[in-house]
C-alpha atoms as a PDB file:
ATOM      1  CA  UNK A   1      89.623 136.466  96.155  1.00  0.00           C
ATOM      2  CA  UNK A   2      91.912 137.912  98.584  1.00  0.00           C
ATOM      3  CA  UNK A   3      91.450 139.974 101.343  1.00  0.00           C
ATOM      4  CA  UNK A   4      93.374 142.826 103.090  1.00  0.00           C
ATOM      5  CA  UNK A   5      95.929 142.970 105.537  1.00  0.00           C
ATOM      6  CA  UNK A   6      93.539 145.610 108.109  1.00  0.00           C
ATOM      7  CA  UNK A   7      90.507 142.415 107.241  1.00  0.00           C
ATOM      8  CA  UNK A   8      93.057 139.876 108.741  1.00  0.00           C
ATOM      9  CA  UNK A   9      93.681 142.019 111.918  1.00  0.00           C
ATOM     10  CA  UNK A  10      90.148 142.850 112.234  1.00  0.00           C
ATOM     11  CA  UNK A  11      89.086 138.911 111.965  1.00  0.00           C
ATOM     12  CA  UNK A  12      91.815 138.064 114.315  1.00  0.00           C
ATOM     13  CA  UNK A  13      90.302 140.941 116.598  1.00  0.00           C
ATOM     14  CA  UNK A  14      86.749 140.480 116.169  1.00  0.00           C
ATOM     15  CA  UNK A  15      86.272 136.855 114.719  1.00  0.00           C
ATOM     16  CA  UNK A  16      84.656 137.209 112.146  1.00  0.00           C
ATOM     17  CA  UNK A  17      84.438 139.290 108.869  1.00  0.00           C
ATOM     18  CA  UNK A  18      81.354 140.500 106.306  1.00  0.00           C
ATOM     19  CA  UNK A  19      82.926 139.901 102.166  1.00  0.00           C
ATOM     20  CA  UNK A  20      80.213 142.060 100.350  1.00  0.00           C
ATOM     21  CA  UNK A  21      79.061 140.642  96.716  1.00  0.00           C
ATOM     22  CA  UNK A  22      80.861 137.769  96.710  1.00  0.00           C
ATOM     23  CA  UNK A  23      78.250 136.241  94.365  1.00  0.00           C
ATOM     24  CA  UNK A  24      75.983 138.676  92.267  1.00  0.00           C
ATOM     25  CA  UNK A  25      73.890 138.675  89.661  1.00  0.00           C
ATOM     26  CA  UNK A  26      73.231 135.902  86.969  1.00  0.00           C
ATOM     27  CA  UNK A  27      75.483 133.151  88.545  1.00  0.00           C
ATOM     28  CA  UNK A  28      73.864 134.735  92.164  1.00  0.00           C
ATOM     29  CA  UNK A  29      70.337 133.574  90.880  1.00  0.00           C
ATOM     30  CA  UNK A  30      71.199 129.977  89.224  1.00  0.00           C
ATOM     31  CA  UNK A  31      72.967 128.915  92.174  1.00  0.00           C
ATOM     32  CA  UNK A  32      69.759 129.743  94.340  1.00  0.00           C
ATOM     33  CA  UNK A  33      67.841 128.341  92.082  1.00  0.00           C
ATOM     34  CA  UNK A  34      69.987 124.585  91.861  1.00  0.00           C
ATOM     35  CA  UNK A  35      70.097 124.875  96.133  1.00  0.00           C
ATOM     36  CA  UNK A  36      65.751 125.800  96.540  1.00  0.00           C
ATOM     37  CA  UNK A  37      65.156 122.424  93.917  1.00  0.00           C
ATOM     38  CA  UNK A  38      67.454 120.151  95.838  1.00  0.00           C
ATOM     39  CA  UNK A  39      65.628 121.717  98.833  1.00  0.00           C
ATOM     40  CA  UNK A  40      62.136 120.784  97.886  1.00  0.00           C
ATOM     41  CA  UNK A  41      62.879 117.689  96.273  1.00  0.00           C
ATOM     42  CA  UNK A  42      64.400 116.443  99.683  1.00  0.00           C
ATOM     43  CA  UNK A  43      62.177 119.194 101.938  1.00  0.00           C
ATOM     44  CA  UNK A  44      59.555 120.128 100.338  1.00  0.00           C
ATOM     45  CA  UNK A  45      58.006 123.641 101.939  1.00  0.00           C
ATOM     46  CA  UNK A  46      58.455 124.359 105.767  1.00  0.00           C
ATOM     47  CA  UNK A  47      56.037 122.148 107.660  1.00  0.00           C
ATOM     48  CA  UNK A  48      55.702 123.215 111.354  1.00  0.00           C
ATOM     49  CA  UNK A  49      55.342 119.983 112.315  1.00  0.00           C
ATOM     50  CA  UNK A  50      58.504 118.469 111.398  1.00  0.00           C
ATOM     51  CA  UNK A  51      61.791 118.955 113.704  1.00  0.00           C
ATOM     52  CA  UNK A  52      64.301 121.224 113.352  1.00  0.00           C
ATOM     53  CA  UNK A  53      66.913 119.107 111.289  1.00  0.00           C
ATOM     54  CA  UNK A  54      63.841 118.620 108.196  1.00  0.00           C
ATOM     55  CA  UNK A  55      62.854 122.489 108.475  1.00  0.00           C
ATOM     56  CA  UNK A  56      66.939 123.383 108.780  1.00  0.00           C
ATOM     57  CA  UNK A  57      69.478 121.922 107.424  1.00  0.00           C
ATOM     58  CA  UNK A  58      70.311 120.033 104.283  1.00  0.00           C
ATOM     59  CA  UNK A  59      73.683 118.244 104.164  1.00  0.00           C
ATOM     60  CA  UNK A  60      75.833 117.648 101.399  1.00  0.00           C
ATOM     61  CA  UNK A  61      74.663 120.754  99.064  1.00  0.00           C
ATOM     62  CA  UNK A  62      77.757 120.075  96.757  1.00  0.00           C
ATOM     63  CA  UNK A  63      76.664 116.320  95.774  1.00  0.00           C
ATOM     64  CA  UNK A  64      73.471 117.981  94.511  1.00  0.00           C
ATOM     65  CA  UNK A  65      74.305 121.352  92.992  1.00  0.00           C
ATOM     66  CA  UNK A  66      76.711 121.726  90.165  1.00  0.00           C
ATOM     67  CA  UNK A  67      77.458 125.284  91.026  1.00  0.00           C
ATOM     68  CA  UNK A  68      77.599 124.576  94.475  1.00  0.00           C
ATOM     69  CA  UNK A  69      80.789 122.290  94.025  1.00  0.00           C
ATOM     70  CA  UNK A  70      82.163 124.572  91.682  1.00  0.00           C
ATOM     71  CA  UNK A  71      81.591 127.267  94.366  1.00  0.00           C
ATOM     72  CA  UNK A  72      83.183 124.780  97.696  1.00  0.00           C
ATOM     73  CA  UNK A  73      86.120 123.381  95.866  1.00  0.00           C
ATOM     74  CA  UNK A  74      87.227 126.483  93.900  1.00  0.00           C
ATOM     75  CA  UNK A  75      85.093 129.578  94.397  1.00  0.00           C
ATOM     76  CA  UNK A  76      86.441 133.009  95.925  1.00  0.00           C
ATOM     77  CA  UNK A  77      85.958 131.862  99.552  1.00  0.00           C
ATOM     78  CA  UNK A  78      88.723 129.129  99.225  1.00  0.00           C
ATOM     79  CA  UNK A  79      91.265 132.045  98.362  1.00  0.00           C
ATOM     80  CA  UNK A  80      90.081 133.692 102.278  1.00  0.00           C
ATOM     81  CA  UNK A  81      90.641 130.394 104.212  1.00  0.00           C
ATOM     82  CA  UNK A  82      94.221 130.101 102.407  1.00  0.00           C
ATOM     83  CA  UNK A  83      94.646 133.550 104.345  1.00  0.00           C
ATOM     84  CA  UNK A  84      93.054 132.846 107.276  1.00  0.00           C
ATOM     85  CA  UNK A  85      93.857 129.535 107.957  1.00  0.00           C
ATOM     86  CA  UNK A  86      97.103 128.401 106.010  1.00  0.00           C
ATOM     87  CA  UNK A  87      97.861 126.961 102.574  1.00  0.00           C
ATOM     88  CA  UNK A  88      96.389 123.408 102.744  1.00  0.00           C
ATOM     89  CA  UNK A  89      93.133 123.646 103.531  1.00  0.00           C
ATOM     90  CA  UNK A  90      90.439 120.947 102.592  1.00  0.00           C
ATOM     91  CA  UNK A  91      86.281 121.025 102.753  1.00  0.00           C
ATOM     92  CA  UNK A  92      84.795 120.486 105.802  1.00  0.00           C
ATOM     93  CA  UNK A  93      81.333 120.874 105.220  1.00  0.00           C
ATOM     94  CA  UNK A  94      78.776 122.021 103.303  1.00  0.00           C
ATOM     95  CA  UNK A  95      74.886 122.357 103.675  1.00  0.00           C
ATOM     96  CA  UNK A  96      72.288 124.525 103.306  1.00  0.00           C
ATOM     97  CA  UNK A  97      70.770 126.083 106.151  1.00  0.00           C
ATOM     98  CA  UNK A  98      67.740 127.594 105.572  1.00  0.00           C
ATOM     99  CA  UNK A  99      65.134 129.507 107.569  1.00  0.00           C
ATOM    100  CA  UNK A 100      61.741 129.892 105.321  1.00  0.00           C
ATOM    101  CA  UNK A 101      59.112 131.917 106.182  1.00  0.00           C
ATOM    102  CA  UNK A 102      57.135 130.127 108.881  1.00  0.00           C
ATOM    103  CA  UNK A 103      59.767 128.477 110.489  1.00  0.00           C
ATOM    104  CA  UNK A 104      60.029 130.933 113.956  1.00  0.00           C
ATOM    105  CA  UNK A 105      62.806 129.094 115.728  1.00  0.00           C
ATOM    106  CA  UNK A 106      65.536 130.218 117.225  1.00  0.00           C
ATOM    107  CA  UNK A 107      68.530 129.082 117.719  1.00  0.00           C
ATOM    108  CA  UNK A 108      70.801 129.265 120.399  1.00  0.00           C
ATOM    109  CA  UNK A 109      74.256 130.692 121.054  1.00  0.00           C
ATOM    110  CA  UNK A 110      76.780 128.312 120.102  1.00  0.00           C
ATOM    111  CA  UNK A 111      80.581 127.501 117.943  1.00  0.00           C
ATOM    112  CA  UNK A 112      80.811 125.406 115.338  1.00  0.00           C
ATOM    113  CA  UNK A 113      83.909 123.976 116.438  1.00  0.00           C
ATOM    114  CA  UNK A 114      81.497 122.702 119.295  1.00  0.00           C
ATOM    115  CA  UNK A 115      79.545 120.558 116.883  1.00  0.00           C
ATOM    116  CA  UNK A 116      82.485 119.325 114.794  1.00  0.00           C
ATOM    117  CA  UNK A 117      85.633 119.646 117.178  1.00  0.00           C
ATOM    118  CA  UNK A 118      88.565 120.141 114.805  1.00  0.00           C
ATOM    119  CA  UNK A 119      92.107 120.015 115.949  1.00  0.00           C
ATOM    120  CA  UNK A 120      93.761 122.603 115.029  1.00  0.00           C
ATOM    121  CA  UNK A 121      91.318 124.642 115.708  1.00  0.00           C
ATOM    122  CA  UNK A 122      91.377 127.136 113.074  1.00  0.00           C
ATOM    123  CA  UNK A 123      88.770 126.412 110.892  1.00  0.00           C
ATOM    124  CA  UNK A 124      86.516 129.126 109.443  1.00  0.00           C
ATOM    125  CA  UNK A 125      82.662 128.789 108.698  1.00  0.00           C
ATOM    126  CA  UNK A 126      81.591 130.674 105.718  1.00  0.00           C
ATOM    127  CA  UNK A 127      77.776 131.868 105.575  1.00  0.00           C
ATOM    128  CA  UNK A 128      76.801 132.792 102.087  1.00  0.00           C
ATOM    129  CA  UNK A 129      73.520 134.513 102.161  1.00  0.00           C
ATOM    130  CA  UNK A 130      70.897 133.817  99.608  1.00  0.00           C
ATOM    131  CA  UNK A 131      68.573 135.953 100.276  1.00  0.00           C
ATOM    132  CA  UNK A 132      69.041 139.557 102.385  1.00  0.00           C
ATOM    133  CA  UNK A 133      69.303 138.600 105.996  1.00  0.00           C
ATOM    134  CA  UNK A 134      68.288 140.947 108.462  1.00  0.00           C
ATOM    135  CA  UNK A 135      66.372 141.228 112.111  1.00  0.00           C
ATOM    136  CA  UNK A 136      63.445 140.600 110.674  1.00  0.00           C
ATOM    137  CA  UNK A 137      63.963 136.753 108.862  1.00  0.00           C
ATOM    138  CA  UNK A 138      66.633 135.647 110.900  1.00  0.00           C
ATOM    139  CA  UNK A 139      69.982 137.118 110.125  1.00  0.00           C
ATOM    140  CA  UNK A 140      73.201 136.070 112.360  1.00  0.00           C
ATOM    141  CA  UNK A 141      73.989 137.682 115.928  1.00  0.00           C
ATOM    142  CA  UNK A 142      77.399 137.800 117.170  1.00  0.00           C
ATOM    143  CA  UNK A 143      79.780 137.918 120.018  1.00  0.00           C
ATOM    144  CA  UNK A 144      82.774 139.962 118.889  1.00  0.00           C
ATOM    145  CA  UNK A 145      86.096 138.777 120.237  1.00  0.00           C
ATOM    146  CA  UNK A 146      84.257 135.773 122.165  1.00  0.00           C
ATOM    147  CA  UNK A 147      86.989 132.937 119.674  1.00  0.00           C
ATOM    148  CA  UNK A 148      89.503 134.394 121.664  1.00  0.00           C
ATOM    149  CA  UNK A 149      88.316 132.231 125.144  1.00  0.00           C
ATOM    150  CA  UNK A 150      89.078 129.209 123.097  1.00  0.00           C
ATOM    151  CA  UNK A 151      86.459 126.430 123.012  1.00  0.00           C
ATOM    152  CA  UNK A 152      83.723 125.883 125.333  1.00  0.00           C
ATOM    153  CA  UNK A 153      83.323 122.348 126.671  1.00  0.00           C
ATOM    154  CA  UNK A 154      80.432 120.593 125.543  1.00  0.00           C
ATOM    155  CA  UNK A 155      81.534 116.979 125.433  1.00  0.00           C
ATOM    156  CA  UNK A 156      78.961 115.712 127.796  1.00  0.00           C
ATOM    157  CA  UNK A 157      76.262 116.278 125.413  1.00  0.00           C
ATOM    158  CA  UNK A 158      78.314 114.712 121.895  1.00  0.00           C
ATOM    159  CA  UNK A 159      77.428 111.048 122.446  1.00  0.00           C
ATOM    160  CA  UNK A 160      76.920 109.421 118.778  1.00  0.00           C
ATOM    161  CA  UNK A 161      73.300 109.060 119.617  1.00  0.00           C
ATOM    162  CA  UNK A 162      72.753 112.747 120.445  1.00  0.00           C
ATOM    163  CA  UNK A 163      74.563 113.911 117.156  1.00  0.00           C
ATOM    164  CA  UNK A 164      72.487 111.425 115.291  1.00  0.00           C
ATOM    165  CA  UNK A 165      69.185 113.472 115.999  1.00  0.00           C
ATOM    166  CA  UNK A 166      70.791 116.981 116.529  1.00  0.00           C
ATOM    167  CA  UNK A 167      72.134 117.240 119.706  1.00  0.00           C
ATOM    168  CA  UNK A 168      71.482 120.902 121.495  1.00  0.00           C
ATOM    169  CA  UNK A 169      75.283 121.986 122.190  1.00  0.00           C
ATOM    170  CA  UNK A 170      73.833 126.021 122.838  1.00  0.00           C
ATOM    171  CA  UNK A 171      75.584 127.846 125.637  1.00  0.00           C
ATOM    172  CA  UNK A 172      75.110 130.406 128.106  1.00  0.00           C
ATOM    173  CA  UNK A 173      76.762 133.857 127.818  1.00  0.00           C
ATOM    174  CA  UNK A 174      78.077 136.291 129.761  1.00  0.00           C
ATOM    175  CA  UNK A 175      77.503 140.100 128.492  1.00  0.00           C
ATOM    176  CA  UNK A 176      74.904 139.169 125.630  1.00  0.00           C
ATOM    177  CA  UNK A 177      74.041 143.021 125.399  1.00  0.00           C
ATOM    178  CA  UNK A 178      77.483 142.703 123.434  1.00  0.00           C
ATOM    179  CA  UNK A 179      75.891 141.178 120.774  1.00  0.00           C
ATOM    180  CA  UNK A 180      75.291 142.398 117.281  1.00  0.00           C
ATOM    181  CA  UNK A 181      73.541 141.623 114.069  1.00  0.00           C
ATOM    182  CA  UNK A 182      75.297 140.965 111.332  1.00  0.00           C
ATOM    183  CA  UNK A 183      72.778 141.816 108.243  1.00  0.00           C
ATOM    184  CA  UNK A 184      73.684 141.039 104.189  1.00  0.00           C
ATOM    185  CA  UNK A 185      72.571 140.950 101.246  1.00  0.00           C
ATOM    186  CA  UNK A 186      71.968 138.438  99.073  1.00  0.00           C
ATOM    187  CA  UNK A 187      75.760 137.276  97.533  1.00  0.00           C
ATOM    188  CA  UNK A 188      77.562 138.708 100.765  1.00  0.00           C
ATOM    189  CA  UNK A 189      79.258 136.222 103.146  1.00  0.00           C
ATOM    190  CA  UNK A 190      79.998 136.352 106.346  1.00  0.00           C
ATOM    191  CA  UNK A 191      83.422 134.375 107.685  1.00  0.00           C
ATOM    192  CA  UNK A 192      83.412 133.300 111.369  1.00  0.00           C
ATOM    193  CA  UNK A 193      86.103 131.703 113.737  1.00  0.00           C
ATOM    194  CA  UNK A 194      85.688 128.135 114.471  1.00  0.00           C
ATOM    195  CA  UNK A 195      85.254 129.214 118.713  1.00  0.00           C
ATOM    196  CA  UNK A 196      82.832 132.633 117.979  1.00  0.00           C
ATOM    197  CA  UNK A 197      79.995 132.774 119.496  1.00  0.00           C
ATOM    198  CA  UNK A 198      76.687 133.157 117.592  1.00  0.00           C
ATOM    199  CA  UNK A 199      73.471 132.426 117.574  1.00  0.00           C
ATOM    200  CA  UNK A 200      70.041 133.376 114.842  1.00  0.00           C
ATOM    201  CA  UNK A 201      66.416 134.340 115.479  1.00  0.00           C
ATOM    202  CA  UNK A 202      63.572 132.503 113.994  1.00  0.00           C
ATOM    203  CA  UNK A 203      62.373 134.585 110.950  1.00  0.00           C
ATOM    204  CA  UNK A 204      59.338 136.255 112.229  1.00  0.00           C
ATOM    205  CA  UNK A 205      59.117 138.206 107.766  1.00  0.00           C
ATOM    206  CA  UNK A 206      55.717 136.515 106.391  1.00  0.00           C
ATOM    207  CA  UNK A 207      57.022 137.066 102.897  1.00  0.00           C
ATOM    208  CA  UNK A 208      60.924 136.488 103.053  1.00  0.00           C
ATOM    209  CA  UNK A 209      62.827 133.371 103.254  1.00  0.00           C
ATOM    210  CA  UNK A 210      66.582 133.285 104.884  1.00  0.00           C
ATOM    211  CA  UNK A 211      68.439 130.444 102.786  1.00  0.00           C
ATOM    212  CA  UNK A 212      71.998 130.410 103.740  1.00  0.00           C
ATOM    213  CA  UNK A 213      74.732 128.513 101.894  1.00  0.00           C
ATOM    214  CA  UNK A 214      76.936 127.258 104.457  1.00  0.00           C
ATOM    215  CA  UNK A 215      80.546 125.970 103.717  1.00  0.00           C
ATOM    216  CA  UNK A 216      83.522 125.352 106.735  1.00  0.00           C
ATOM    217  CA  UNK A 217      87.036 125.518 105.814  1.00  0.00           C
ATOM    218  CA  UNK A 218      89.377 123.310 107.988  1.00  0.00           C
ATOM    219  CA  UNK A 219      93.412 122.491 107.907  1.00  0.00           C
ATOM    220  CA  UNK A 220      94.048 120.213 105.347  1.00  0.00           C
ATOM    221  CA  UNK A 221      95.567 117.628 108.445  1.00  0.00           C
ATOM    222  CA  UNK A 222      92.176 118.698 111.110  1.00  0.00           C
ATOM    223  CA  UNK A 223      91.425 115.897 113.130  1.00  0.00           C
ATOM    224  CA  UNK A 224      87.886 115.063 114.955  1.00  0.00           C
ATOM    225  CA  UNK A 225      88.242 115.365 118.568  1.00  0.00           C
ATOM    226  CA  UNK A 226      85.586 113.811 119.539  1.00  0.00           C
ATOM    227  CA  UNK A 227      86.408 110.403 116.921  1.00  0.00           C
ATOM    228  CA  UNK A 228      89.333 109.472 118.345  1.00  0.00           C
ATOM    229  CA  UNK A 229      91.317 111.960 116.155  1.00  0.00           C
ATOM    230  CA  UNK A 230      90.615 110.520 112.805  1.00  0.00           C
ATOM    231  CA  UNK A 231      91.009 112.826 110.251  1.00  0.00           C
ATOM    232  CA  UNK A 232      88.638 114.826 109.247  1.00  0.00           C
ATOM    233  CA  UNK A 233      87.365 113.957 105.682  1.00  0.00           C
ATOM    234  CA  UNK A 234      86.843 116.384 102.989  1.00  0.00           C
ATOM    235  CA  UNK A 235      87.925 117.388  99.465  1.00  0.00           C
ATOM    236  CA  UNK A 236      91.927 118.557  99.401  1.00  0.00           C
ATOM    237  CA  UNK A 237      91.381 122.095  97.759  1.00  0.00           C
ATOM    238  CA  UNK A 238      94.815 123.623  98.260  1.00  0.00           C
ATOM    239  CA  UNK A 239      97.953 122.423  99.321  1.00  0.00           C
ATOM    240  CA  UNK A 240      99.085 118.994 100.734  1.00  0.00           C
ATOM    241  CA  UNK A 241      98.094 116.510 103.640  1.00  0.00           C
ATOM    242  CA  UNK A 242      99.746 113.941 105.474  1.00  0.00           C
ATOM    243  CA  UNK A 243      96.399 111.619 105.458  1.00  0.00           C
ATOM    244  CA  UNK A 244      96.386 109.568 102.609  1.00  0.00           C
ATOM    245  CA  UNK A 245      92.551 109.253 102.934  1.00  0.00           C
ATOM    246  CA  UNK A 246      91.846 112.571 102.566  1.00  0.00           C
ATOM    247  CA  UNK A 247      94.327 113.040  99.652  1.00  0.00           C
ATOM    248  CA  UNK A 248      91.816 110.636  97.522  1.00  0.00           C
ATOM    249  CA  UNK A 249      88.458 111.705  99.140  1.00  0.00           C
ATOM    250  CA  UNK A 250      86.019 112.943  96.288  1.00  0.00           C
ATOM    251  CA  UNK A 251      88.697 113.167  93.654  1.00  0.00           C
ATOM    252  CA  UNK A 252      86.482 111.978  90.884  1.00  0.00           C
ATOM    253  CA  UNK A 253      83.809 114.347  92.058  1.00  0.00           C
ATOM    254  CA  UNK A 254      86.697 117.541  91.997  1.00  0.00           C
ATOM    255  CA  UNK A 255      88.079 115.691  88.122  1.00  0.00           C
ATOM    256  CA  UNK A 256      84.755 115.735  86.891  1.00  0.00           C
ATOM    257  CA  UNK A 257      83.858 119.261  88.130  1.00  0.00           C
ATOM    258  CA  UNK A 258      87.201 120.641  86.374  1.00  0.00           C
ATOM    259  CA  UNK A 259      87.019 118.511  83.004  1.00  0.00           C
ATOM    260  CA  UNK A 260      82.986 118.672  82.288  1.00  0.00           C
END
């Protein structure tokens, strides 16, 4: 998947950019399907008495979905971050991030690059929405332009402890009548710059779920800032790195993905 030159300027502009039907149909559905049963065997439904990391956020999708790794290490998404960020790019993340119906919190304005401080910093976040996202259940709000102020400072509250239990790295803004939804339907993604500000509603739909398949894109050489620049580990998906660490990481996974 490649996208235009006018897309580039307008992510470089704006910070982010909407890919419509990036997954559809039959191959849409199964991949839901392998991401809600690795949910609920680790989840189980939304319980409003757990925290926010057990009603949120599931780590590692791509250990436990088959079409999820095929979708990370090869799918149409790694063709954008070649664009956007340059020709070696590696994994950086992926989870699921889910907002069910009953689960009403919000969460706060923040940049990704603020919970996983990459240098260089131009990583992308990819939001692959399994269900349609709107006002209603939860979808994304945005700051347009806001990367272009670079990273805010939240150091003070990245001890080891804090990221162990979730640490709350949400910001103040200036001018948040700026902000704008950013809707989709289910197999759209939406791209964002590693320093845009965002931030979601709870989902306040008592019959729709907001699953999101999220997957960040990083330089194939990204460092952690905040762990005393050690590289960054995640699969090599295009090009070359000068860490010999991140060369091997999850090889046999990406062999046995391309071979079974």
């Amino acid at each position: 998947m490649t996208i235009t030159e006018e897309q580039c300027k307008r992510f470089a502009r704006d910070g982010f950019l909407v890919s419509k039907g990036v997954l559809s149909g039959e191959r849409l559905a199964k991949l839901t399907a392998e991401c809600m049963s690795a949910w609920l065997a680790e989840k189980g439904e939304f319980d409003a008495e757990a925290t926010w990391l057990q009603n949120s956020l599931l780590p590692d999708i791509h250990h436990r979905s088959r079409l999820v790794c095929d979708y990370y290490f090869d799918g149409p998404l790694v063709g954008v971050a070649e664009q956007l960020v340059g020709p070696n790019i590696k994994g950086a993340t992926s989870q699921l991030t889910f907002k069910l119906r009953g689960n009403t919190k919000p969460f706060g304005w923040h940049q990704d690059n603020g919970y996983g401080h990459l240098d260089p910093a131009t990583a992308i976040s990819t939001l692959t929405a399994l269900d349609d996202a709107d006002v209603e259940n939860g979808c994304l709000w945005v700051l347009p332009g806001s990367h272009r102020a670079g990273q805010v400072d939240v150091s003070d509250r990245l001890s080891a402890e804090a990221k162990a239990v979730g640490a709350d790295l949400s910001v103040e803004v200036e001018r948040e009548s700026d902000a704008v939804p950013v809707p989709l339907i289910a197999g759209d993604a939406v791209v964002l710059h590693c320093h845009l500000l965002h931030r979601s509603e709870g989902n306040l739909s008592p019959e729709r779920d907001r699953r999101i398949l999220f997957l960040r894109y990083a330089d194939a050489d990204a460092v952690e800032v905040y762990n005393d620049r050690r590289p960054r580990l995640g699969p090599l998906l295009r090009g070359k790195t000068r860490f010999p660490e991140v060369a091997e990481f999850e090889r046999d996974l990406f062999a046995k993905n391309e071979t079974s």
